[in-house]
N, C-alpha and C. Protein backbone atom coordinates (compact mmCIF):
# COMPACT_ATOMS: atom_id res chain seq x y z
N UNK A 1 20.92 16.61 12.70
CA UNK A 1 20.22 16.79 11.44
C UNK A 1 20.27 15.48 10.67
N UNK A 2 19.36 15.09 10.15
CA UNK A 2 18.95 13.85 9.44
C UNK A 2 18.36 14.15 7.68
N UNK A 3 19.56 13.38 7.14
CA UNK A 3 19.82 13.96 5.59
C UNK A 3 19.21 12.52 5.00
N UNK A 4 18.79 12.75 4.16
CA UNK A 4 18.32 11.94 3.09
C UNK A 4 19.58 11.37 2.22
N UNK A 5 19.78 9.96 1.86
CA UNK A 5 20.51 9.99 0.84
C UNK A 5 20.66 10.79 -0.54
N UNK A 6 19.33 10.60 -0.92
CA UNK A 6 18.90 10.76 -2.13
C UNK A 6 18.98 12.34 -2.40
N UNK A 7 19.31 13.05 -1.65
CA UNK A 7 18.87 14.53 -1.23
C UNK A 7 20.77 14.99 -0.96
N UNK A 8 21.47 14.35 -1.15
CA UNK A 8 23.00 14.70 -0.71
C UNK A 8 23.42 15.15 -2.15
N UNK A 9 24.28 15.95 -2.49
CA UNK A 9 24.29 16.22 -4.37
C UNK A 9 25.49 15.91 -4.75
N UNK A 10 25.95 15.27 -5.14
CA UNK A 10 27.12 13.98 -5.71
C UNK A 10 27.43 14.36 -7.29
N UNK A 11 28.95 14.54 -7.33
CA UNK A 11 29.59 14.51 -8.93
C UNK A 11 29.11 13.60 -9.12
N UNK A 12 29.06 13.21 -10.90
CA UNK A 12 29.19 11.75 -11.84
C UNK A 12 30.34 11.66 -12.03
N UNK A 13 30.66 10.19 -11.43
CA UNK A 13 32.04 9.73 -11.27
C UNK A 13 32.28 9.62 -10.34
N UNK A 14 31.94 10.29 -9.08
CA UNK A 14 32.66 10.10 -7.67
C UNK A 14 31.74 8.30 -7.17
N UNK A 15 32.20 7.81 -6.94
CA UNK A 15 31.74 6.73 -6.75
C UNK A 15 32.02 5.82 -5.31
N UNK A 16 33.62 6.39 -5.45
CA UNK A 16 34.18 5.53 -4.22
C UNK A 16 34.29 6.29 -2.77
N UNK A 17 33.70 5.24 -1.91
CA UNK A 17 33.21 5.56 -0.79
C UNK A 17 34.06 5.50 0.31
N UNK A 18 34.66 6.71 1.20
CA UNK A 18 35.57 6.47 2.26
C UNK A 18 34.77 6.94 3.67
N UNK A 19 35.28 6.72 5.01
CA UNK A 19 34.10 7.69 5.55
C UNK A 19 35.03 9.03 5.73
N UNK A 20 36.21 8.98 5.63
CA UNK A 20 36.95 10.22 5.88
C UNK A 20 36.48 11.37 4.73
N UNK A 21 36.39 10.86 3.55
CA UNK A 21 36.12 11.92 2.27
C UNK A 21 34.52 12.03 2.83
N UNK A 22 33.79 11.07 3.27
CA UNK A 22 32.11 11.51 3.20
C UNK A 22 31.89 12.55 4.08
N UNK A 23 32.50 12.22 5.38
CA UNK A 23 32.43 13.13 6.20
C UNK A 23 33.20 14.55 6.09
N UNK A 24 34.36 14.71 5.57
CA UNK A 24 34.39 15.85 4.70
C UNK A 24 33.66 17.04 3.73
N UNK A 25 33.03 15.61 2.85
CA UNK A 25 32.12 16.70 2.05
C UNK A 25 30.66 16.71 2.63
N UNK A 26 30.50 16.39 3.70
CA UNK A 26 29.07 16.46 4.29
C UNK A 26 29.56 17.52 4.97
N UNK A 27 30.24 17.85 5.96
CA UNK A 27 30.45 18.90 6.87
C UNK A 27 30.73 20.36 5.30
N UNK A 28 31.49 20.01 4.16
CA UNK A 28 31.27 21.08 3.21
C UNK A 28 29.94 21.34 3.18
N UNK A 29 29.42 20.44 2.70
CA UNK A 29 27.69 21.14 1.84
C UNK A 29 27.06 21.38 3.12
N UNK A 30 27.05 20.52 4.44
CA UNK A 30 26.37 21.41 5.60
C UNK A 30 26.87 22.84 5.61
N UNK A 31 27.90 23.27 5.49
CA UNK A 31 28.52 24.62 5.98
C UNK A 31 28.00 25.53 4.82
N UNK A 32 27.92 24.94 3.36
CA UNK A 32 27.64 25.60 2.89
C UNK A 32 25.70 25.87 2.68
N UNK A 33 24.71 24.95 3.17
CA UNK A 33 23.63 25.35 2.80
C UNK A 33 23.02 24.62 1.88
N UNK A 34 23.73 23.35 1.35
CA UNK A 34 23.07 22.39 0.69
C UNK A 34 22.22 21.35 0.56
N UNK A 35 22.41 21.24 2.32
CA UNK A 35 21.75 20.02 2.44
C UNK A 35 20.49 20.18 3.01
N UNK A 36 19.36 19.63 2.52
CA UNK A 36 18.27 19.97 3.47
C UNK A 36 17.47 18.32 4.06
N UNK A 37 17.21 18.73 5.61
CA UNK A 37 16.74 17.77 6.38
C UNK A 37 15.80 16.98 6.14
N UNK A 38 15.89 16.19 6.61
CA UNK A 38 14.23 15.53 6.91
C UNK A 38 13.78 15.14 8.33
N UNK A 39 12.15 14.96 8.12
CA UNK A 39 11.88 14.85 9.55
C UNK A 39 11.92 13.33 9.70
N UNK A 40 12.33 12.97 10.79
CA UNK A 40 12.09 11.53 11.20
C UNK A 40 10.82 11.15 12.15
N UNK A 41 9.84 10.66 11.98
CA UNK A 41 8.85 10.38 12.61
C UNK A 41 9.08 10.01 13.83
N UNK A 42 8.33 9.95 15.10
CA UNK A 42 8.34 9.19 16.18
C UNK A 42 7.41 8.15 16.51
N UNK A 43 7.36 7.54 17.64
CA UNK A 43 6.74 5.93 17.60
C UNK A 43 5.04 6.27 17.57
N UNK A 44 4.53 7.21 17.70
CA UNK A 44 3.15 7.74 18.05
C UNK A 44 2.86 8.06 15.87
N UNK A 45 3.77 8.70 15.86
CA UNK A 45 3.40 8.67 14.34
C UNK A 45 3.70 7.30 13.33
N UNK A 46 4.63 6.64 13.73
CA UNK A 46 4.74 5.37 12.92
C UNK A 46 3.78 4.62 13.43
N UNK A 47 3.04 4.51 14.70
CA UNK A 47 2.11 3.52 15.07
C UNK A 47 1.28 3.94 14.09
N UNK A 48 0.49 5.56 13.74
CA UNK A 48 -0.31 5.51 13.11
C UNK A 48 -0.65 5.42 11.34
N UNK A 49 0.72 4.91 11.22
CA UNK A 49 1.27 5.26 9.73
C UNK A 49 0.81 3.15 9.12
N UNK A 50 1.48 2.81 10.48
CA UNK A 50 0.97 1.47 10.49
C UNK A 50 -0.22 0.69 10.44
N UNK A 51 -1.19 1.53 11.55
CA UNK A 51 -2.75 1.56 11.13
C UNK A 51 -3.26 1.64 9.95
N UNK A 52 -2.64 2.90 9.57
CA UNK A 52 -3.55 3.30 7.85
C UNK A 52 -3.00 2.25 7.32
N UNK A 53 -2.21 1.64 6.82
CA UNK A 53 -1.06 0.32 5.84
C UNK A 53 -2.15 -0.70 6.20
N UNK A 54 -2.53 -0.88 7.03
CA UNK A 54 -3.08 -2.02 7.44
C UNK A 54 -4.65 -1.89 7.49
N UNK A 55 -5.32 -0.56 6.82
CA UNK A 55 -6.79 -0.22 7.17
C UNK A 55 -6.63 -0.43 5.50
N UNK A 56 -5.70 -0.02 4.91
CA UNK A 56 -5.62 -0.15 3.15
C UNK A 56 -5.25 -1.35 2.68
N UNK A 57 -4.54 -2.31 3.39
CA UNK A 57 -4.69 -3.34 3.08
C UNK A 57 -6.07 -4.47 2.92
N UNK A 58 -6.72 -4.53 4.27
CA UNK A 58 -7.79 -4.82 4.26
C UNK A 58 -8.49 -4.60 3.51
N UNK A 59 -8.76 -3.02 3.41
CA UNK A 59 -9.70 -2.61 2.50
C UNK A 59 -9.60 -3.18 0.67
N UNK A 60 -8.31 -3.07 0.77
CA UNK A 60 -8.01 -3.89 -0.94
C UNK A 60 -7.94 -5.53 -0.60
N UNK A 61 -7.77 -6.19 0.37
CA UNK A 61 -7.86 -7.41 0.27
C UNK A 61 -9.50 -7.77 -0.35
N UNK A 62 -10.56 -6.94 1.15
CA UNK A 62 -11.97 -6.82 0.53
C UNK A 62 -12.81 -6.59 -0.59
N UNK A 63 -11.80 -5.38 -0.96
CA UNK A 63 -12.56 -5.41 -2.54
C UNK A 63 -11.94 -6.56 -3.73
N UNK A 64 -10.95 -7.05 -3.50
CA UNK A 64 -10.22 -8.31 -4.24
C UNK A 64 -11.58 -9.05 -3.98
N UNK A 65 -11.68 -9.75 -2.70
CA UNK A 65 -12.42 -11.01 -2.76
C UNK A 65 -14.19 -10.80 -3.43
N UNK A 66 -14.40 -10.00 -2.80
CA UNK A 66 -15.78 -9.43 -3.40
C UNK A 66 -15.61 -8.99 -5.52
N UNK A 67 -14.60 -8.75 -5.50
CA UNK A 67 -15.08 -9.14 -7.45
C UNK A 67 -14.70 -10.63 -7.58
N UNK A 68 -14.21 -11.08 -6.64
CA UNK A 68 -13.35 -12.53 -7.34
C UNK A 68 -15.22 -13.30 -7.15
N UNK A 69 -16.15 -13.04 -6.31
CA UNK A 69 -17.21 -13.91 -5.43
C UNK A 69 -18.28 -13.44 -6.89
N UNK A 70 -18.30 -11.63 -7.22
CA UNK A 70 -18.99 -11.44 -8.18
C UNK A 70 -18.38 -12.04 -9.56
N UNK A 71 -17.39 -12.31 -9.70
CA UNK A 71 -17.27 -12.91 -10.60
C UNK A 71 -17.44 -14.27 -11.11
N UNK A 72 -17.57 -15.09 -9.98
CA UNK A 72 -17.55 -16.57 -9.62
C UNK A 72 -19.40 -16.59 -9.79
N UNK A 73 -20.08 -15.34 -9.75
CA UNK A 73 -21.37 -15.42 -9.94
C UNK A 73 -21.82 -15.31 -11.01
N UNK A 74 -21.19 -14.34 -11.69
CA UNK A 74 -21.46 -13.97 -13.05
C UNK A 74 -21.10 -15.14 -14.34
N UNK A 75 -20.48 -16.32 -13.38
CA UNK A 75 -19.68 -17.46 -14.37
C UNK A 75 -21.13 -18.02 -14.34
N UNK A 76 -21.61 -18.29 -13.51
CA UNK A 76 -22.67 -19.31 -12.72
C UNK A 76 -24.11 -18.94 -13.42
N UNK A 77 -23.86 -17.31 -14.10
CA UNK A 77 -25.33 -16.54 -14.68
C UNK A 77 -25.87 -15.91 -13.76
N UNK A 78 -25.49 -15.53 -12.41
CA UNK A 78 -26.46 -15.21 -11.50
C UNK A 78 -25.78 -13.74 -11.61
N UNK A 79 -26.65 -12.26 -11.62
CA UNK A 79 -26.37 -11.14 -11.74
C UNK A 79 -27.16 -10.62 -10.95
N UNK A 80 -26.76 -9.48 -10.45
CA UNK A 80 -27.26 -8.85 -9.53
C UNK A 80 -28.15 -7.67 -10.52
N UNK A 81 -29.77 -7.80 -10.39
CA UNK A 81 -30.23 -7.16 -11.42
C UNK A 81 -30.83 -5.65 -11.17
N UNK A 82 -30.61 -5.46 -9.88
CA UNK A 82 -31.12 -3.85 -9.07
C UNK A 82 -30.75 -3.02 -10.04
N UNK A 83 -31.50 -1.88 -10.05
CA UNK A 83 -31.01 -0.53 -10.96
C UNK A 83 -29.86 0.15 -9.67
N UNK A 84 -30.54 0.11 -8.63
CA UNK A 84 -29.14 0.60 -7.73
C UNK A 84 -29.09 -0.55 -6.64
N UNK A 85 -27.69 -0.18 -6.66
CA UNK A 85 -26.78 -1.31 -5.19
C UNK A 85 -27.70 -0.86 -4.10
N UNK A 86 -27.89 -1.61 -3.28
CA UNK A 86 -28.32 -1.06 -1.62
C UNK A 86 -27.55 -2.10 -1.22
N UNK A 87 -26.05 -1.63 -0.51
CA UNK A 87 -25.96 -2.91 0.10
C UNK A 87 -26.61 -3.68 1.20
N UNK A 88 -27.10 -3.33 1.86
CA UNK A 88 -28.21 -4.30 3.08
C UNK A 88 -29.08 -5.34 1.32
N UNK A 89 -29.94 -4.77 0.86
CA UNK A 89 -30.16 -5.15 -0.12
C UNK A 89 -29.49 -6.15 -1.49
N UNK A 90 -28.61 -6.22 -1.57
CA UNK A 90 -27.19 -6.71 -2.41
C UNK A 90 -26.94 -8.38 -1.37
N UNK A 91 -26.29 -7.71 -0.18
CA UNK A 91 -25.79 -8.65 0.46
C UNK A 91 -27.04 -9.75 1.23
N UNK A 92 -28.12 -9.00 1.33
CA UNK A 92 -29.69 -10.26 1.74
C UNK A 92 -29.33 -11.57 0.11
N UNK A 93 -29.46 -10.67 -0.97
CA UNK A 93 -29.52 -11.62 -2.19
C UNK A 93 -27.94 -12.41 -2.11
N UNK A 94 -27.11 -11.92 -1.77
CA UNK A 94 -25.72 -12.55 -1.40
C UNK A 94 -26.03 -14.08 -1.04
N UNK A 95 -26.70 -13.75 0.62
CA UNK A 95 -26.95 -15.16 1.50
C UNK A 95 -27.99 -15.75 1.07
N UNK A 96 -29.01 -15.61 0.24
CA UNK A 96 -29.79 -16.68 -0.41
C UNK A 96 -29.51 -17.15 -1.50
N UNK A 97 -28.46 -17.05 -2.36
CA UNK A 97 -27.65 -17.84 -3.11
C UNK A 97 -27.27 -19.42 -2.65
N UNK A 98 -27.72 -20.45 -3.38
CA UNK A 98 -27.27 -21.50 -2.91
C UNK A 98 -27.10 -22.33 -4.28
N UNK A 99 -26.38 -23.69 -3.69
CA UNK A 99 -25.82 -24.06 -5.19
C UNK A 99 -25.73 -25.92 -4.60
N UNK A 100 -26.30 -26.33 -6.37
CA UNK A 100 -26.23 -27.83 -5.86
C UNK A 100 -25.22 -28.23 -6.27
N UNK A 101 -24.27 -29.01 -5.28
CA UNK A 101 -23.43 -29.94 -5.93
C UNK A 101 -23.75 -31.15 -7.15
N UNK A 102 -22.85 -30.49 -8.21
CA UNK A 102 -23.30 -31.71 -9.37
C UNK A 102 -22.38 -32.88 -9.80
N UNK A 103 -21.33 -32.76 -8.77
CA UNK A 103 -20.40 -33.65 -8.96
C UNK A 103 -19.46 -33.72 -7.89
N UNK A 104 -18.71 -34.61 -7.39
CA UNK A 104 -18.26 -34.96 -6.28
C UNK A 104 -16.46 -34.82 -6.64
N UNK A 105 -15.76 -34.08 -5.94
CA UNK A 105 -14.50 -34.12 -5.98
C UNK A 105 -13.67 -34.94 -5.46
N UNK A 106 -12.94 -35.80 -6.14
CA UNK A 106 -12.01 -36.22 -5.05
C UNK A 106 -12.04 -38.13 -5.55
């Protein structure tokens, strides 16, 4: 059985940690009905726990860069003036955006 820390129910004040007393009062509150389990995932479920982390990351990296690009447009005056988004539509006006260099860096 696999206990949660946070889920074990502890006086205020008991503080100090032995493993002889822990294991004591763990085998108490097991015997008595206190403690309740948790499940531990296996490698088929953490693979897919890892996917989603990483499908939500992306997905917020994407929408980051896309206001940072609309915003870098909206500095520039250029607005996207459609009554509705189409993106096929949106992103054509995206790639014909072009811009003259007016000054040389460096």
């Amino acid at each position: 059985m696999m206990v949660a820390m946070a889920m074990i129910p502890q006086r205020s004040g008991e503080r100090m940690k032995t493993n002889r007393r822990d294991a004591v009062t763990l085998a108490r509150l097991h015997r008595a009905g206190e403690l309740t389990g948790v499940w531990v995932p296996d490698v088929v479920h953490e693979a897919v726990r890892d996917l989603v982390r990483a499908r939500e990351t992306a997905a917020d990296d994407l929408r980051g860069k896309h206001q940072q690009l609309l915003s870098f447009l909206l500095r520039l005056g250029r607005i996207w003036r459609a009554a509705v988004i189409r993106r096929w539509a949106h992103r054509r006006w995206l790639t014909r955006q072009s811009f003259e260099h007016t000054r040389r860096i460096g």
